[in-house]
N, C-alpha and C. Protein backbone atom coordinates (compact mmCIF):
# COMPACT_ATOMS: atom_id res chain seq x y z
N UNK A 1 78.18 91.71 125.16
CA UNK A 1 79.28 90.91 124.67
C UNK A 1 78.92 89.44 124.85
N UNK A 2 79.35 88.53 124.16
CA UNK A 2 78.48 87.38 123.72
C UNK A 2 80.15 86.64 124.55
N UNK A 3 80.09 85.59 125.16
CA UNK A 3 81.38 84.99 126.00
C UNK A 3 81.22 83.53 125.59
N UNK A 4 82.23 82.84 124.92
CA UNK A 4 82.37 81.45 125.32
C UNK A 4 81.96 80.28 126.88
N UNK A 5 81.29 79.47 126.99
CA UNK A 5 80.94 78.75 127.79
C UNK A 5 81.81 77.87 128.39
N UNK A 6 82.49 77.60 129.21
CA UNK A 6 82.93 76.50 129.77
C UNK A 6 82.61 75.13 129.82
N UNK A 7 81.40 75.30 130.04
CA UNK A 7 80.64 73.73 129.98
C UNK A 7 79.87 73.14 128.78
N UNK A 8 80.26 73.66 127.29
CA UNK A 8 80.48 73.32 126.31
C UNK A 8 80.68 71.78 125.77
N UNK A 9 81.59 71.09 126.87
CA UNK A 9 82.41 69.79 126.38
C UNK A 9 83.86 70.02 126.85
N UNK A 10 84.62 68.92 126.78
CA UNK A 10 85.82 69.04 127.36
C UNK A 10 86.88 69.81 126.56
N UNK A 11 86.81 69.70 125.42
CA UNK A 11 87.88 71.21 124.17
C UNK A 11 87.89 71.85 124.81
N UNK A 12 87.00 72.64 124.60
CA UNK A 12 87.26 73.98 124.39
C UNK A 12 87.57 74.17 126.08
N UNK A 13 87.19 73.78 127.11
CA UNK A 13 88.10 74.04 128.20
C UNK A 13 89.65 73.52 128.03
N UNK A 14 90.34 72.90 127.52
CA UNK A 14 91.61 72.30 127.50
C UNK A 14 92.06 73.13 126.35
N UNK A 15 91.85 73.92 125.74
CA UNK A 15 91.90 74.53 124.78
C UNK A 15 92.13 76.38 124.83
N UNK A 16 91.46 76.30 126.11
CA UNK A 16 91.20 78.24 126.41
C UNK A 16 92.53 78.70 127.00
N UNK A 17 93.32 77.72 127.85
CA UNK A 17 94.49 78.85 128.41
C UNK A 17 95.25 79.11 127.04
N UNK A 18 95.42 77.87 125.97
CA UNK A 18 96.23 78.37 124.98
C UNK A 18 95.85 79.37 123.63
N UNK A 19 94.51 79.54 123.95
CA UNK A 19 93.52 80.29 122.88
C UNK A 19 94.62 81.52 122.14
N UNK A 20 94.85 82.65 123.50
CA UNK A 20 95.69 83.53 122.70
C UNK A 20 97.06 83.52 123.02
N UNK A 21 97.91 82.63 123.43
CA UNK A 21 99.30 82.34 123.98
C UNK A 21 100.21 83.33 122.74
N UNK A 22 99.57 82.90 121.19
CA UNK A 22 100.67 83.99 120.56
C UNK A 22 100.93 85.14 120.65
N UNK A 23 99.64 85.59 120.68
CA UNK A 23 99.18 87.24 120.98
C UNK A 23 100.07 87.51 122.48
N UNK A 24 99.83 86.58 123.25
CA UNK A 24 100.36 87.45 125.05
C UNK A 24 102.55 87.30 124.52
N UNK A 25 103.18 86.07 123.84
CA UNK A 25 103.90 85.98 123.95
C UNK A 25 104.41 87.44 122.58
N UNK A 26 103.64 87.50 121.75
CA UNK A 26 104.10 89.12 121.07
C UNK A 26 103.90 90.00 121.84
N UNK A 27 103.28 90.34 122.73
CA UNK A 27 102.99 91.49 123.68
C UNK A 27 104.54 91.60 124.62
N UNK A 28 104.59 90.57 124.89
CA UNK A 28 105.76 90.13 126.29
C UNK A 28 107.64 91.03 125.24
N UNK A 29 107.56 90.11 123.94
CA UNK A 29 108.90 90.96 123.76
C UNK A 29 108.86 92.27 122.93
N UNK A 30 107.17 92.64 122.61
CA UNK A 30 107.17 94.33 122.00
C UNK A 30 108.02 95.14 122.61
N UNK A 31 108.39 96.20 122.64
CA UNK A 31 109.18 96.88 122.94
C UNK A 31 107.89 97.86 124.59
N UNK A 32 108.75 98.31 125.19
CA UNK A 32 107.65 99.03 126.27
C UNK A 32 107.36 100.62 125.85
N UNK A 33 105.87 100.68 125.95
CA UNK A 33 105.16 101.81 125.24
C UNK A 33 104.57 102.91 126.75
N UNK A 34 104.50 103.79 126.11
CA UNK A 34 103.18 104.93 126.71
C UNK A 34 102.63 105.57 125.78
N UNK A 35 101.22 105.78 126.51
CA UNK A 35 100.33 106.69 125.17
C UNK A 35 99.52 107.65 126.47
N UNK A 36 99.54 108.96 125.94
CA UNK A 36 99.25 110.33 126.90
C UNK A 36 98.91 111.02 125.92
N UNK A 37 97.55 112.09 126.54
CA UNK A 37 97.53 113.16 125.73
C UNK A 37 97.57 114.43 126.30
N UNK A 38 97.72 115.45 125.39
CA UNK A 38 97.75 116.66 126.07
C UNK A 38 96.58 117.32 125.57
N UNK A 39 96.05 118.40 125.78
CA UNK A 39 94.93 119.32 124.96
C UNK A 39 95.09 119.54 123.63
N UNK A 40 96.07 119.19 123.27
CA UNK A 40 96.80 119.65 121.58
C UNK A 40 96.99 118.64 121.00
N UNK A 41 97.09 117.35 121.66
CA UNK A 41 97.98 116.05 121.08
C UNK A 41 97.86 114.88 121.74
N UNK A 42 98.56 113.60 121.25
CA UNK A 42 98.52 112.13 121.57
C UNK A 42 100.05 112.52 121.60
N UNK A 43 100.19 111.36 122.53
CA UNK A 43 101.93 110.93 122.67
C UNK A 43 101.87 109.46 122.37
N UNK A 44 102.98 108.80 121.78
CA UNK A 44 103.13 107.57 122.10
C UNK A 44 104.86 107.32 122.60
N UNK A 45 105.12 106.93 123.44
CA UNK A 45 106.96 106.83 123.51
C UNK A 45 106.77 105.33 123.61
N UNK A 46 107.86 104.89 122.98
CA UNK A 46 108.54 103.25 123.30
C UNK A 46 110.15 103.35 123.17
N UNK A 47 110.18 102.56 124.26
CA UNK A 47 112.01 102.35 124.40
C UNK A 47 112.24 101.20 123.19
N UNK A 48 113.09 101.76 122.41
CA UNK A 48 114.09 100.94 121.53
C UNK A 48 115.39 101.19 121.67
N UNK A 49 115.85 100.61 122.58
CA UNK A 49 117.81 101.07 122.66
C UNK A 49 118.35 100.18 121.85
N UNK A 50 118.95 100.66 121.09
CA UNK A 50 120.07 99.88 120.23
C UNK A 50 119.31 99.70 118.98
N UNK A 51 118.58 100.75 118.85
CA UNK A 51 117.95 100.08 117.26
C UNK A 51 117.89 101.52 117.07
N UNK A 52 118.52 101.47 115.47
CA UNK A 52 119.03 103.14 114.75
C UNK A 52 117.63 103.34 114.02
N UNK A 53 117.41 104.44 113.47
CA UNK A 53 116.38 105.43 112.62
C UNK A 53 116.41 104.46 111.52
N UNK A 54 117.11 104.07 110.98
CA UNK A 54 116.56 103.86 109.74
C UNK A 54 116.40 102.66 110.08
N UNK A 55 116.32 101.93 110.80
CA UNK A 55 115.88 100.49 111.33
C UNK A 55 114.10 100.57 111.82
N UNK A 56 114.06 101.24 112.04
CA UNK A 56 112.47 101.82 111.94
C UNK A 56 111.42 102.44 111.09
N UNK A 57 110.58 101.58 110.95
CA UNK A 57 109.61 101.90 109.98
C UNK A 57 108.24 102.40 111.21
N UNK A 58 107.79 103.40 110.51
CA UNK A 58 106.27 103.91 111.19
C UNK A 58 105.31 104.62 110.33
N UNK A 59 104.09 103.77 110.00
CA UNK A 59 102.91 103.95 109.16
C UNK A 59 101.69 104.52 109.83
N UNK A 60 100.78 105.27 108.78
CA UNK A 60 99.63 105.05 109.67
C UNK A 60 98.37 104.50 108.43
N UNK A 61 97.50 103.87 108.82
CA UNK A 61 96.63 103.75 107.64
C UNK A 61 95.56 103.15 108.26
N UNK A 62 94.43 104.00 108.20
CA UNK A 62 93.38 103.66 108.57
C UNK A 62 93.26 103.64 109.78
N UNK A 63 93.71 104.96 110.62
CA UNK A 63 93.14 105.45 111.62
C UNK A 63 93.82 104.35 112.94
N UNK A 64 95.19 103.84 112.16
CA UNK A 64 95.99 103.07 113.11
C UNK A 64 97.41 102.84 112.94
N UNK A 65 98.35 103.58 113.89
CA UNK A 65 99.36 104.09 113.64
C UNK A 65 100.55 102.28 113.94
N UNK A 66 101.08 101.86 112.80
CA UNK A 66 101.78 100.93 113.45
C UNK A 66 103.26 101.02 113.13
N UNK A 67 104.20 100.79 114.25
CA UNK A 67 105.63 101.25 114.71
C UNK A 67 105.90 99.53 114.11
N UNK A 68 107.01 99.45 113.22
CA UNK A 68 107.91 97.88 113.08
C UNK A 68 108.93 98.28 112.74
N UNK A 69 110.32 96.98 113.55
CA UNK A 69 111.53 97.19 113.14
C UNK A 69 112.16 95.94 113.65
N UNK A 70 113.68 96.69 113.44
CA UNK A 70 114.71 95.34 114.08
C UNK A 70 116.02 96.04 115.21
N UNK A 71 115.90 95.19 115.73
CA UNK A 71 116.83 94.92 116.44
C UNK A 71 118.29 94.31 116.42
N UNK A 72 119.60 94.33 115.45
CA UNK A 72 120.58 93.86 115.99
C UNK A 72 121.48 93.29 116.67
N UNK A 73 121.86 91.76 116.87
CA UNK A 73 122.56 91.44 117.75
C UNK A 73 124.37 91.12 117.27
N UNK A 74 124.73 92.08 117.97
CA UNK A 74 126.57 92.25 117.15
C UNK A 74 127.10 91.89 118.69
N UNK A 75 127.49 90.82 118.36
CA UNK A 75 128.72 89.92 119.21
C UNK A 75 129.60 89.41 118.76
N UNK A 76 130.53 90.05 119.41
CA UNK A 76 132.14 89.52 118.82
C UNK A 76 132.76 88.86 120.15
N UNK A 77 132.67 87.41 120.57
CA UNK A 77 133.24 86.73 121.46
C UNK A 77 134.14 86.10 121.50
N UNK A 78 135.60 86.61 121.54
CA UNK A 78 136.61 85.83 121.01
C UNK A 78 137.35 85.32 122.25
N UNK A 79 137.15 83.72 122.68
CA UNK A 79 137.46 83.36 123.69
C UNK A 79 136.79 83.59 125.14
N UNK A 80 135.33 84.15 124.57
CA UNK A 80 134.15 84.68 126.47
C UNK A 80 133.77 83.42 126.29
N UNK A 81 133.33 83.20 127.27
CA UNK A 81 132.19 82.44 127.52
C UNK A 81 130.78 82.90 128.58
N UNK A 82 129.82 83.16 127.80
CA UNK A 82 128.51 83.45 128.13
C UNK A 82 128.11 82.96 128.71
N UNK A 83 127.40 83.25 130.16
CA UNK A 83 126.80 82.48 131.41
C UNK A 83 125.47 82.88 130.97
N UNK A 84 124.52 83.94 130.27
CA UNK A 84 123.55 84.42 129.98
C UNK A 84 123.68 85.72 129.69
N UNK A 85 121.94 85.58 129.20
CA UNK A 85 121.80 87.19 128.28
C UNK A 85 120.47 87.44 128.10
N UNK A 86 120.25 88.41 128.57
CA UNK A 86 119.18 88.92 129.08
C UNK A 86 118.38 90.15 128.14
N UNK A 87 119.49 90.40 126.91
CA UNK A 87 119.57 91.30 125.95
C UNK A 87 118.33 90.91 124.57
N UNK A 88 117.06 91.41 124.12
CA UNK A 88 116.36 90.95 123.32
C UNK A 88 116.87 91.67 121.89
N UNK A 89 117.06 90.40 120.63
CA UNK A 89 117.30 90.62 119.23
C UNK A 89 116.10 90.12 118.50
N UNK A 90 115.95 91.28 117.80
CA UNK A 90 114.86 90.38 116.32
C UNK A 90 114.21 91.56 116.08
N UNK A 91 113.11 91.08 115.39
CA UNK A 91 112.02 92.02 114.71
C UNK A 91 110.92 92.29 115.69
N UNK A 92 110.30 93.42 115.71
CA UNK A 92 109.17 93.75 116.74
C UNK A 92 108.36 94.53 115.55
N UNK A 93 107.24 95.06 116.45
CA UNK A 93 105.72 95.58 115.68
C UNK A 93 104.70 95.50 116.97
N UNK A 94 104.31 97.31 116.68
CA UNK A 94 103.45 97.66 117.75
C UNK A 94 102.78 98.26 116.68
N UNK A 95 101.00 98.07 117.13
CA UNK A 95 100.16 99.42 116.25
C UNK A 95 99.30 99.44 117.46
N UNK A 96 98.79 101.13 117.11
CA UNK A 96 98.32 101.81 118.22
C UNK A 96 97.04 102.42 117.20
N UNK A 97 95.79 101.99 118.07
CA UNK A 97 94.28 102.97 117.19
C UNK A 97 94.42 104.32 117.50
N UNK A 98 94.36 105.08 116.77
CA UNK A 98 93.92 106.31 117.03
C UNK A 98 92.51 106.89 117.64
N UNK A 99 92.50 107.62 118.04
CA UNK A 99 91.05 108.09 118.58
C UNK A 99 90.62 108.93 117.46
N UNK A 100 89.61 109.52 117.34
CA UNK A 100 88.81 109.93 116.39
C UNK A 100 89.00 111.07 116.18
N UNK A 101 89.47 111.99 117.09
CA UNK A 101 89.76 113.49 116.72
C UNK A 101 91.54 113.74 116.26
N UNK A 102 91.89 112.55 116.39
CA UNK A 102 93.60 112.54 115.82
C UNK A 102 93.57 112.83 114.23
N UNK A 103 94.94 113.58 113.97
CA UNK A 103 95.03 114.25 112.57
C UNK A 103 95.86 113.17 111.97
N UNK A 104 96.05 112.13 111.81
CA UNK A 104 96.88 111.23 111.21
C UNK A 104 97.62 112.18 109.90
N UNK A 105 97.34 112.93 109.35
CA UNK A 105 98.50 113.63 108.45
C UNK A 105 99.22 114.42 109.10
N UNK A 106 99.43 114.55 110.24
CA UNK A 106 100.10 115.51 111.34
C UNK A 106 101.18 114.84 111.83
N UNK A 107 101.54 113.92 111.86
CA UNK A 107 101.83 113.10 112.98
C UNK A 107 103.66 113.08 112.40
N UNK A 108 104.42 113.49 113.87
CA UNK A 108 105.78 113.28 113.55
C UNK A 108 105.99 112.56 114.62
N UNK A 109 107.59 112.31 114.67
CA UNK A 109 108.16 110.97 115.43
C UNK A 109 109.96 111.74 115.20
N UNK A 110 110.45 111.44 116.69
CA UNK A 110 111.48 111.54 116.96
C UNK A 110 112.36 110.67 117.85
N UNK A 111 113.75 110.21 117.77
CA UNK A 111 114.36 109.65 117.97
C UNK A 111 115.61 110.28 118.94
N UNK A 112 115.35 109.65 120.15
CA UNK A 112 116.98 110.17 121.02
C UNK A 112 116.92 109.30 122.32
N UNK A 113 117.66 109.34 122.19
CA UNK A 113 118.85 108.49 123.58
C UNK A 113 117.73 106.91 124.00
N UNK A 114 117.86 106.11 122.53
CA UNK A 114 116.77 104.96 122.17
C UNK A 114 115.37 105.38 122.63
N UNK A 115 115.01 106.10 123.11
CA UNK A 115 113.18 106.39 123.02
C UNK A 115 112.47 107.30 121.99
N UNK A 116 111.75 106.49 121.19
CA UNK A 116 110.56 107.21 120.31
C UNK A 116 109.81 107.80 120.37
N UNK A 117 109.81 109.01 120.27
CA UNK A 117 108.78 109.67 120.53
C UNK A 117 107.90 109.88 119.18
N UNK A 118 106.42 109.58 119.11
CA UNK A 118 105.36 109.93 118.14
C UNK A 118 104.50 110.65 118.46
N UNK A 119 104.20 112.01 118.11
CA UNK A 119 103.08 113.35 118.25
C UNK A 119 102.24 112.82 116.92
N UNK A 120 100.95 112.69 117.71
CA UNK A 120 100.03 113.12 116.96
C UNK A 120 98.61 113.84 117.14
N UNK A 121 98.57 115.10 116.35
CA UNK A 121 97.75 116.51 116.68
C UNK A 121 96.70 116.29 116.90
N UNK A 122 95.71 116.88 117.19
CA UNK A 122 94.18 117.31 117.49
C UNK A 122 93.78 117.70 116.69
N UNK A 123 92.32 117.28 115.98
CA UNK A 123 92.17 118.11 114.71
C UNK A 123 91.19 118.98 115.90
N UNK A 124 90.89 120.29 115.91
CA UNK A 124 90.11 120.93 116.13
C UNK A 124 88.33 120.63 116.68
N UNK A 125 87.94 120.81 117.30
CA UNK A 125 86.51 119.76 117.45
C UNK A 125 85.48 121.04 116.27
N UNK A 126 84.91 120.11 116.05
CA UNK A 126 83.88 120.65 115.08
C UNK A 126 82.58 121.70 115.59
N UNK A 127 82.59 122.63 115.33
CA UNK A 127 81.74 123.52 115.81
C UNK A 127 80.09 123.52 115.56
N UNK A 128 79.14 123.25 116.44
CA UNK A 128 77.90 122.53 115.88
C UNK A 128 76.85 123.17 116.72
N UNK A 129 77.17 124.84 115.53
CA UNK A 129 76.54 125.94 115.60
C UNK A 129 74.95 125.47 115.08
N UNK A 130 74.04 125.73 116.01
CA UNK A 130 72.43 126.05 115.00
C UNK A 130 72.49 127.36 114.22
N UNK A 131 71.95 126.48 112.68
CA UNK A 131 71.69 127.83 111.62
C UNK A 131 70.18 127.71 111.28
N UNK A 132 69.45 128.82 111.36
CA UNK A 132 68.72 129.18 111.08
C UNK A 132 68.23 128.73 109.27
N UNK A 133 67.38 127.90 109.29
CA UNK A 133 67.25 127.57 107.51
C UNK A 133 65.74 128.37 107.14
N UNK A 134 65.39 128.67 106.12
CA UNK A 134 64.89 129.78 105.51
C UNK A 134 63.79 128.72 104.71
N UNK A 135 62.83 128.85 104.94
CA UNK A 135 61.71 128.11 103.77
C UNK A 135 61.26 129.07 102.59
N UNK A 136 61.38 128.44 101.53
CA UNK A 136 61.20 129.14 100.41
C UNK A 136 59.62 128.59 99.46
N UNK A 137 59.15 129.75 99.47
CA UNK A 137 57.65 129.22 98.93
C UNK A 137 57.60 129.18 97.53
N UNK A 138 56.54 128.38 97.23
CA UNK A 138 57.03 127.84 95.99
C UNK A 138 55.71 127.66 95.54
């Protein structure tokens, strides 16, 4: 792996803590994930409370499964006054690579009590029998 230098010049050191600040601050309000497998399958779960089924979109293409949606914020404050809120609204987007033996046409996803659950299967490992090949004289 080939690494950026420090002692380059003065940039690019004044420059590196903010290099990927967007990337860490999309990570920070994604929604919280797990990914597990079993002998049969991949799991992925992420908590989305308060965000309905059809507020969720989930693709896969090209061997990379990506989860996007929204979030809702319905406040009706008639006469509160809000000291804070700790509650996250907006749009999110997670994609997850698949590993190589995943069946991406397999793959379902279920919804209950706000956690997602996404199965996706095992294709079978490939059997890599020696065959005997036959020379034919000619």
């Amino acid at each position: 792996m080939v690494e950026k230098s420090h002692t380059a010049g003065l940039w690019p050191s004044v420059y590196e803590p903010l290099r990927n600040f967007g990337a860490r601050v999309a990570d920070w309000l994604a929604p919280a994930s797990d990914a597990s497998a079993s002998d049969a399958a991949y799991r992925i779960t992420m908590e989305l409370p308060g965000v309905e089924e059809q507020d969720i979109d989930i693709s896969v293409n090209s061997g990379v499964v990506s989860v996007k949606g929204e979030k809702t914020a319905e406040r009706e404050a008639k006469g509160a006054t809000w000291f804070f809120s700790e509650r996250q609204y907006g749009a999110f987007s997670r994609s997850f690579r698949l590993p190589e033996d995943a069946d991406g046409d397999g793959i379902e996803a279920d919804l209950k009590d706000g956690v997602l659950s996404i199965s996706v299967p095992k294709r079978a490992p490939e059997t890599t029998e020696t065959r005997k090949i036959t020379i034919k004289r000619g």
